[in-house]
Protein backbone atom coordinates (compact mmCIF):
# COMPACT_ATOMS: atom_id res chain seq x y z
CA UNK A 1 62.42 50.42 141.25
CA UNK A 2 62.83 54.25 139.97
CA UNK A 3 65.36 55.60 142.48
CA UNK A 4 65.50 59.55 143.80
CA UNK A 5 68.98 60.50 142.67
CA UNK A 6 71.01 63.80 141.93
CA UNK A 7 73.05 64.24 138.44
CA UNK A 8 76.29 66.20 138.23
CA UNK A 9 77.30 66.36 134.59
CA UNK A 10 78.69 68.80 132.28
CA UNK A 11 79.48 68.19 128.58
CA UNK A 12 77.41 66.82 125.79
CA UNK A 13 79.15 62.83 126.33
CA UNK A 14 77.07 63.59 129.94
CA UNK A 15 73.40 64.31 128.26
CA UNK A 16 72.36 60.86 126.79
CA UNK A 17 72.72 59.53 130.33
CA UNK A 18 70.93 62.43 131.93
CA UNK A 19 67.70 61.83 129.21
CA UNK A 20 67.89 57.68 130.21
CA UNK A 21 67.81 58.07 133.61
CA UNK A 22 64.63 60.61 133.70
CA UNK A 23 63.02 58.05 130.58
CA UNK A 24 63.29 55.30 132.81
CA UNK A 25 61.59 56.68 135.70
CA UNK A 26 63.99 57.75 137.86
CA UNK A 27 63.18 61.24 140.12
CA UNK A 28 66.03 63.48 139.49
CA UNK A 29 66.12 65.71 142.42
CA UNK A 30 68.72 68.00 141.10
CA UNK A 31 71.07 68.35 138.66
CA UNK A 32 74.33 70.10 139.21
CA UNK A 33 76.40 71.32 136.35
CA UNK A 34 79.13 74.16 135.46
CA UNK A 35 78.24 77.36 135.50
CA UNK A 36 77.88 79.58 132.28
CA UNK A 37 80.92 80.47 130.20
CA UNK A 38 81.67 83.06 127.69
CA UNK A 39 81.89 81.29 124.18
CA UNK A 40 81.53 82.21 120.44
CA UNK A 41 82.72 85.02 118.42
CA UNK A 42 80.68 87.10 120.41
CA UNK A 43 81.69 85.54 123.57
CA UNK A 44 78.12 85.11 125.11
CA UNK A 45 77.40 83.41 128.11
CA UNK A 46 76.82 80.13 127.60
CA UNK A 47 74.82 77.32 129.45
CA UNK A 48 76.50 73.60 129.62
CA UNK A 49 74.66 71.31 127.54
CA UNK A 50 73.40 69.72 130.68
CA UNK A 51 71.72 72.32 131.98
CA UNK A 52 70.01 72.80 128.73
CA UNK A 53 68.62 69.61 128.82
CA UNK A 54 68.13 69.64 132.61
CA UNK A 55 66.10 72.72 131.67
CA UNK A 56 63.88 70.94 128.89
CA UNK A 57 63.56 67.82 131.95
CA UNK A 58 62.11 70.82 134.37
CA UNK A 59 64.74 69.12 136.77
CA UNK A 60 66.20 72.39 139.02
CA UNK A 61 69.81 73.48 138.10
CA UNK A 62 72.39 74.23 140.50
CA UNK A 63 76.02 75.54 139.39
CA UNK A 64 78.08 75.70 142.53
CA UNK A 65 81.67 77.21 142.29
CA UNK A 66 82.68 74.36 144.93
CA UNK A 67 81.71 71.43 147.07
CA UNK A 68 83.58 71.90 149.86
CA UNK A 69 82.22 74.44 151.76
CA UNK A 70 79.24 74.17 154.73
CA UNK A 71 76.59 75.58 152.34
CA UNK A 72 76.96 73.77 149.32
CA UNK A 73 76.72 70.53 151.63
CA UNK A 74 74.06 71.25 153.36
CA UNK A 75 72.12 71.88 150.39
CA UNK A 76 73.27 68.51 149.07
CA UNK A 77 71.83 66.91 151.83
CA UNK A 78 68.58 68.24 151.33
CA UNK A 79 67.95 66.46 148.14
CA UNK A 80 67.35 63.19 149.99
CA UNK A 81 68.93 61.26 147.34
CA UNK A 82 69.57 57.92 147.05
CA UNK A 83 72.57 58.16 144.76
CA UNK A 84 74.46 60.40 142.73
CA UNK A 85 75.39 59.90 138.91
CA UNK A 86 78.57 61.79 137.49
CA UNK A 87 79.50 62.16 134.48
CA UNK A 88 82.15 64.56 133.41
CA UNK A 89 81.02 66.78 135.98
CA UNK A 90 84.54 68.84 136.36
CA UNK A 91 84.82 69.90 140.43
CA UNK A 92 86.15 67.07 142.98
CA UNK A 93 83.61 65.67 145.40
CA UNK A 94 84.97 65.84 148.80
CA UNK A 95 84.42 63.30 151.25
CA UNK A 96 81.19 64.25 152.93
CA UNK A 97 79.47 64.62 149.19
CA UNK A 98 80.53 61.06 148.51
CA UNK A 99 79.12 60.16 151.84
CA UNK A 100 75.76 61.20 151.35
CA UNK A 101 73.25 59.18 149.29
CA UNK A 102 72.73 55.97 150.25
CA UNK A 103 74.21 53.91 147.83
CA UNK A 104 77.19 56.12 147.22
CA UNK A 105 78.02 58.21 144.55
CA UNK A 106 78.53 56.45 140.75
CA UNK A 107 80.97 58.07 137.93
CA UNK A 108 80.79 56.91 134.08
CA UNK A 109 83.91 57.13 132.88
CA UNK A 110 84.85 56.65 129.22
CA UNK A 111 87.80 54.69 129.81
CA UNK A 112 88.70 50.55 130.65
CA UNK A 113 90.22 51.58 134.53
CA UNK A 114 92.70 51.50 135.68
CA UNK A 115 93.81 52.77 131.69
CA UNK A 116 93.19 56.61 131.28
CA UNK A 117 92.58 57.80 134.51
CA UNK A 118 91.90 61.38 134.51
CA UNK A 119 90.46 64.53 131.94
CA UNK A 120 90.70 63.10 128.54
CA UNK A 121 90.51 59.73 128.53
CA UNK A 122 88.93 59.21 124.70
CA UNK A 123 91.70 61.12 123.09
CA UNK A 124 94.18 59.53 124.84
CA UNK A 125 92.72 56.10 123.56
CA UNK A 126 93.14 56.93 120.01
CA UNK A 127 96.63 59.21 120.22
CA UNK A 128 98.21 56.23 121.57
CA UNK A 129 96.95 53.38 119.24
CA UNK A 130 94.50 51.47 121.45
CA UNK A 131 92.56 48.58 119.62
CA UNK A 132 89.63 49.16 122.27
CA UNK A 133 88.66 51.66 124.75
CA UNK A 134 85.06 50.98 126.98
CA UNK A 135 82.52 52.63 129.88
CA UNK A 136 83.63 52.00 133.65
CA UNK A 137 81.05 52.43 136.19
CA UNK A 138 82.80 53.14 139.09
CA UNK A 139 81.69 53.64 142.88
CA UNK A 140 83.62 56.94 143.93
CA UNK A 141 85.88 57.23 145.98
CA UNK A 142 88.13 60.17 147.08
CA UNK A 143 90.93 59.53 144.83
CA UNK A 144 91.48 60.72 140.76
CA UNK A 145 89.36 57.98 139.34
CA UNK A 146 90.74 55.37 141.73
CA UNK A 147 87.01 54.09 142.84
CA UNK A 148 86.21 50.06 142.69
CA UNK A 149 84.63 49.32 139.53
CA UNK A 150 80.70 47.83 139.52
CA UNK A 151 80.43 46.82 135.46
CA UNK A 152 82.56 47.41 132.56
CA UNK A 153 81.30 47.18 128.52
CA UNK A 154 84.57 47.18 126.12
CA UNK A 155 83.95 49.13 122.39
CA UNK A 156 86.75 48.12 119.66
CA UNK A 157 88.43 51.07 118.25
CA UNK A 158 88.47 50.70 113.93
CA UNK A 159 91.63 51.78 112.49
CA UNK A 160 90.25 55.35 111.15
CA UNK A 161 87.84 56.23 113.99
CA UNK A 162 87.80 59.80 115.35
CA UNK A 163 87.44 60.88 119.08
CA UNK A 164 84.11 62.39 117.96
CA UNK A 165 82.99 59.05 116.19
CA UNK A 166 84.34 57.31 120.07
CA UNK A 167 82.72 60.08 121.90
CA UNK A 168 79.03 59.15 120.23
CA UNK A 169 79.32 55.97 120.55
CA UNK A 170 80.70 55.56 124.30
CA UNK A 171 78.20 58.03 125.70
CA UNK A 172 75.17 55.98 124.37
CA UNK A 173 76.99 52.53 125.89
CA UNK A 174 77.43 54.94 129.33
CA UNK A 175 73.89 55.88 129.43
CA UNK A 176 72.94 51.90 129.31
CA UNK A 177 75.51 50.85 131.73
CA UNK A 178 74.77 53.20 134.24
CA UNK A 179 70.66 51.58 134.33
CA UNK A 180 72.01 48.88 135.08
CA UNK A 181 74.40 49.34 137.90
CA UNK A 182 71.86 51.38 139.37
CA UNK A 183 69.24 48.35 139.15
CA UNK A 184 71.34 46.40 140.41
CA UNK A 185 73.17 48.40 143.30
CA UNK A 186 69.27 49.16 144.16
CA UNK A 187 68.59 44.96 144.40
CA UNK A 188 71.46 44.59 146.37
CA UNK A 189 73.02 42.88 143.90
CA UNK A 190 75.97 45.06 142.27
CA UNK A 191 79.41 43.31 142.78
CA UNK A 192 82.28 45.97 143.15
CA UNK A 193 86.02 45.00 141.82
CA UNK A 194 89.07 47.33 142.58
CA UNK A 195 91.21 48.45 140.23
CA UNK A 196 94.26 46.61 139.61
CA UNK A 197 97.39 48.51 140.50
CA UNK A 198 98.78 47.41 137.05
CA UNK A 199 98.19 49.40 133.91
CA UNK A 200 97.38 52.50 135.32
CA UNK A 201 97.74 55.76 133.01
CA UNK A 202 96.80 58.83 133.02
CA UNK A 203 94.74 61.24 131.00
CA UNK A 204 96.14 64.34 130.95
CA UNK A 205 93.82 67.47 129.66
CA UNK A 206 95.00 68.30 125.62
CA UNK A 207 97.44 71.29 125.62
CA UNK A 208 98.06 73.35 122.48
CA UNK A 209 101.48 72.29 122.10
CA UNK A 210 99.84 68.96 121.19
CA UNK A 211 98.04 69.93 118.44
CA UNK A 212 100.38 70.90 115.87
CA UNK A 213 100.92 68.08 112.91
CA UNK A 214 104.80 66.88 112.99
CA UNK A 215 105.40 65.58 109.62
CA UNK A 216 108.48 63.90 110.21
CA UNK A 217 106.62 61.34 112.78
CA UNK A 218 105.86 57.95 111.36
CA UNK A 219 102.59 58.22 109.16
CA UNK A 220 100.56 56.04 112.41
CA UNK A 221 101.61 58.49 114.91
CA UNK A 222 100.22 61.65 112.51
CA UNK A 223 97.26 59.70 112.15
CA UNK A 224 96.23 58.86 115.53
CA UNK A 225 96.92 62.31 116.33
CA UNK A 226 94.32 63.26 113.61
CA UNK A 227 91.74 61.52 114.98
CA UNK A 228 92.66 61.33 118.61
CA UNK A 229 92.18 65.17 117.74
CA UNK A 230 88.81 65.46 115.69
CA UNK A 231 86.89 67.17 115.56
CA UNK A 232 88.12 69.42 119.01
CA UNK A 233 90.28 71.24 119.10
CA UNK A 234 91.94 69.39 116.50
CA UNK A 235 95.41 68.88 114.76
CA UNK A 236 96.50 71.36 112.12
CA UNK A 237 98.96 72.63 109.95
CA UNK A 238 99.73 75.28 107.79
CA UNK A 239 99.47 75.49 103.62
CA UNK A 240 100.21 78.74 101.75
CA UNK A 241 99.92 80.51 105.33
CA UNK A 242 96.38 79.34 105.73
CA UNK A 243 96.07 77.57 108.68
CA UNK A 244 93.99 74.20 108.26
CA UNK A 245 92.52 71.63 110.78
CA UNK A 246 92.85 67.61 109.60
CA UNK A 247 89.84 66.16 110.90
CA UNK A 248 90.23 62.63 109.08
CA UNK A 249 92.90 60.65 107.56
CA UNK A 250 93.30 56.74 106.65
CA UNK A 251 97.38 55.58 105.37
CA UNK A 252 98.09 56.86 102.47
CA UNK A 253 100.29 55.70 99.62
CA UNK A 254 104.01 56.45 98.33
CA UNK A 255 107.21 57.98 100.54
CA UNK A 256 108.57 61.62 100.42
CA UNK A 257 110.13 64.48 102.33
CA UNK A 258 107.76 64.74 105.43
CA UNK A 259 105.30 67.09 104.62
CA UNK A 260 105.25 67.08 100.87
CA UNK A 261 101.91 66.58 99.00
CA UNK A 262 102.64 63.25 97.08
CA UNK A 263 99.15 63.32 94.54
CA UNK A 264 95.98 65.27 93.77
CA UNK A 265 94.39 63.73 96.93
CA UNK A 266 95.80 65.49 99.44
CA UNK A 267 98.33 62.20 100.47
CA UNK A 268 101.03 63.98 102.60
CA UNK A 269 104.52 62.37 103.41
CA UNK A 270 105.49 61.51 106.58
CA UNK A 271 108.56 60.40 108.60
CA UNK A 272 107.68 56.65 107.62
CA UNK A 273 105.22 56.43 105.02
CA UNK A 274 102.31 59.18 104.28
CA UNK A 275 98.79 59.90 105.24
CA UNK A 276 95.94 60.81 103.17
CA UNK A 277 94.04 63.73 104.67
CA UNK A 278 90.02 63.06 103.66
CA UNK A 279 88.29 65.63 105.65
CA UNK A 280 89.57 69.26 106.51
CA UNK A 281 88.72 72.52 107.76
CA UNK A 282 89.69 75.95 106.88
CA UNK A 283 90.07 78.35 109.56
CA UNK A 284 86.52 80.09 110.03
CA UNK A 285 85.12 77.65 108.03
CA UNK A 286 82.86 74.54 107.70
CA UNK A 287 84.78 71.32 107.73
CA UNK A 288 84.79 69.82 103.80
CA UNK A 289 86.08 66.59 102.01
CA UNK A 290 89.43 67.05 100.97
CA UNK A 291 88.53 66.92 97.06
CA UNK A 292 85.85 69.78 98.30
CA UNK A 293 88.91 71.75 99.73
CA UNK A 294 91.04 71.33 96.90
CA UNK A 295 88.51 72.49 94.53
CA UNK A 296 89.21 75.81 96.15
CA UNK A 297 92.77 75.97 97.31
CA UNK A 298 95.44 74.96 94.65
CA UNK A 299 97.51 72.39 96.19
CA UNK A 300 100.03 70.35 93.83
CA UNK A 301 101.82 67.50 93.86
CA UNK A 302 105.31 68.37 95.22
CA UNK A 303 103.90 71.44 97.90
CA UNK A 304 105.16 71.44 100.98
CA UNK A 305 103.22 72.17 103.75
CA UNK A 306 104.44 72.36 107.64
C-alpha cells in the first residue's frame, strides 16, 4: 500500500532511493534537502542533487537551516506523513521531528551498525581493510546513528574496489532495502533489533591531513587509502612539483626506497612492498590510465616521488 511520506536527503548515494520510492507509488509530500552552495571554478550556487531530482519528481523542496525551531516543526507537521526516509540528509532531527509520522522516521545508512557510525562510513570501510561493508535500515532515534535496526543486506568488498565503485553499488542495495522495510513496517510486520553495544566505530568526516600518500606505510595501507579515497577528494602526491591524485591501485611488484618508481608502469615502493598506481589525475585535469599519464609526463624507473 503506497504510503504518504516526506524525504530528507542530500547527496547523490540519496537519489536512487528518492526515484524508487516515487516509481513505486509512494506520495512524497515533501522533500527536504540542503540548501544551495557555492561550487565550481566559478563558485555558483549550486542545488543538492536531491533537489534536482526532487525538482524533475515535481515533489516541493524545502531547505531549512534547522529543525529545531517552532516553525520548521510546525511545517513538518503539516505534511501529514506517514513516515520519513533519510538518507544522508546532514542536520540532526530533534525529538519532536522523529515523533511525528506515524511509523517513525527511517535512515539508510551505508554501513553494517553498530560498525561506522557517523559521516563517512564507506571510506572508512575501505581505509581500514574491511572484507564487507552493507545498507542498515534503521528506525531513528535521537542518538548518532544509535537507532534499532529493521533489515540489514551485507555487499563483499573486492580487494581493489574504490569508495566510488562502493558508493554505486550500496546506494542501489539502499534504495531496495528501504521498499521493503517500508512494506513491511506498513503490514505491521517489520521486526526491529538494537544494536549491539559491541563493535561500535565511528566514522569520522575525511580531513585533509588524511589525504596525503605516506610512502613509507606498508603497500596495503597506501592502497586502501587509494581507494578508500577515490575518486573524492582523493589521495595524492607530488611528482616533478605537479601535484597528482591516485585514484586506483592493485599490489604491485618488487621492493625499494618508499616512494621510488620501480618500472615503466608507474609501480611505486612502499614501506613493505609497492603499489602499482593504474588510474591518475593531474591537477585540473581529467582522470587517465596510468600508461595514458605517462605518455605525457616522463617518469623513470628510479624517480622519486613524495
Amino acid at each position: 500500500m503506497p504510503l504518504r511520506l516526506i524525504f530528507m536527503g542530500t547527496p547523490d548515494f540519496a537519489v536512487p532511493t528518492l526515484v524508487e520510492l516515487a516509481a513505486r507509488g509512494h506520495e512524497i509530500a515533501a522533500v527536504y534537502t540542503r540548501a544551495s552552495q557555492p561550487a565550481g571554478r566559478g563558485m555558483d550556487m549550486q542545488e543538492t542533487p536531491v533537489a534536482r531530482e526532487a525538482k524533475k519528481l515535481g515533489v516541493p523542496v524545502l531547505t531549512p537551516a534547522t529543525l529545531n525551531d517552532d516553525e520548521a516543526q510546525v511545517a513538518y507537521r503539516a505534511h501529514g506523513a506517514d513516515t520519513a526516509v533519510v538518507v544522508a540528509y546532514g542536520l540532526i532531527l530533534p525529538k519532536p521531528i522523529l515523533d511525528t509520522p506515524r511509523l517513525g522516521c527511517f535512515n539508510v545508512h551505508a554501513s553494517l551498525l553498530p560498525r561506522w557510525r557517523g559521516a563517512a562510513p564507506i571510506n572508512r570501510a575501505i581505509m581500514a581493510g574491511d572484507a564487507e561493508s552493507g545498507v542498515t535500515i534503521m528506525k531513528m532515534n535521537e542518538g548518532l546513528d544509535t537507532g534499532d535496526m529493521a533489515m540489514v543486506e551485507r555487499v563483499p568488498i573486492a580487494a581493489d574496489m574504490t569508495a566510488g565503485d562502493l558508493h554505486d553499488v550500496l546506494a542501489r542495495v539502499g534504495a531496495d532495502l528501504i521498499l521493503r522495510a517500508l512494506a513491511a513496517a506498513e503490514r505491521g510486520s517489520l521486526t526491529l533489533t538494537p544494536q549491539s553495544k559491541n563493535g561500535v566505530t565511528y566514522a569520522a568526516k575525511i580531513s585533509k591531513d588524511e589525504t596525503r600518500i605516506d610512502w613509507s606505510k606498508p603497500w596495503c595501507d597506501v592502497h586502501n587509502q587509494i581507494r578508500g579515497l577515490s575518486p573524492f577528494p582523493g589521495a595524492w602526491f607530488e611528482i616533478g612539483g605537479v601535484r597528482v591524485k591516485a585514484l586506483r591501485s592493485s599490489k604491485g611488484e618488487g621492493r625499494g626506497v618508499p616512494g621510488t618508481v620501480l618500472d615503466k608502469n608507474l609501480t611505486i615502493a612502499c614501506g613493505d612492498g609497492a603499489v602499482r598506481l593504474t588510474q591518475v589525475q593531474r591537477a585540473g585535469k581529467q582522470p587517465m590510465a596510468a600508461d595514458e599519464f605517462l605518455r605525457g609526463t616522463r617518469v623513470e624507473a628510479g624517480a622519486a616521488i613524495r
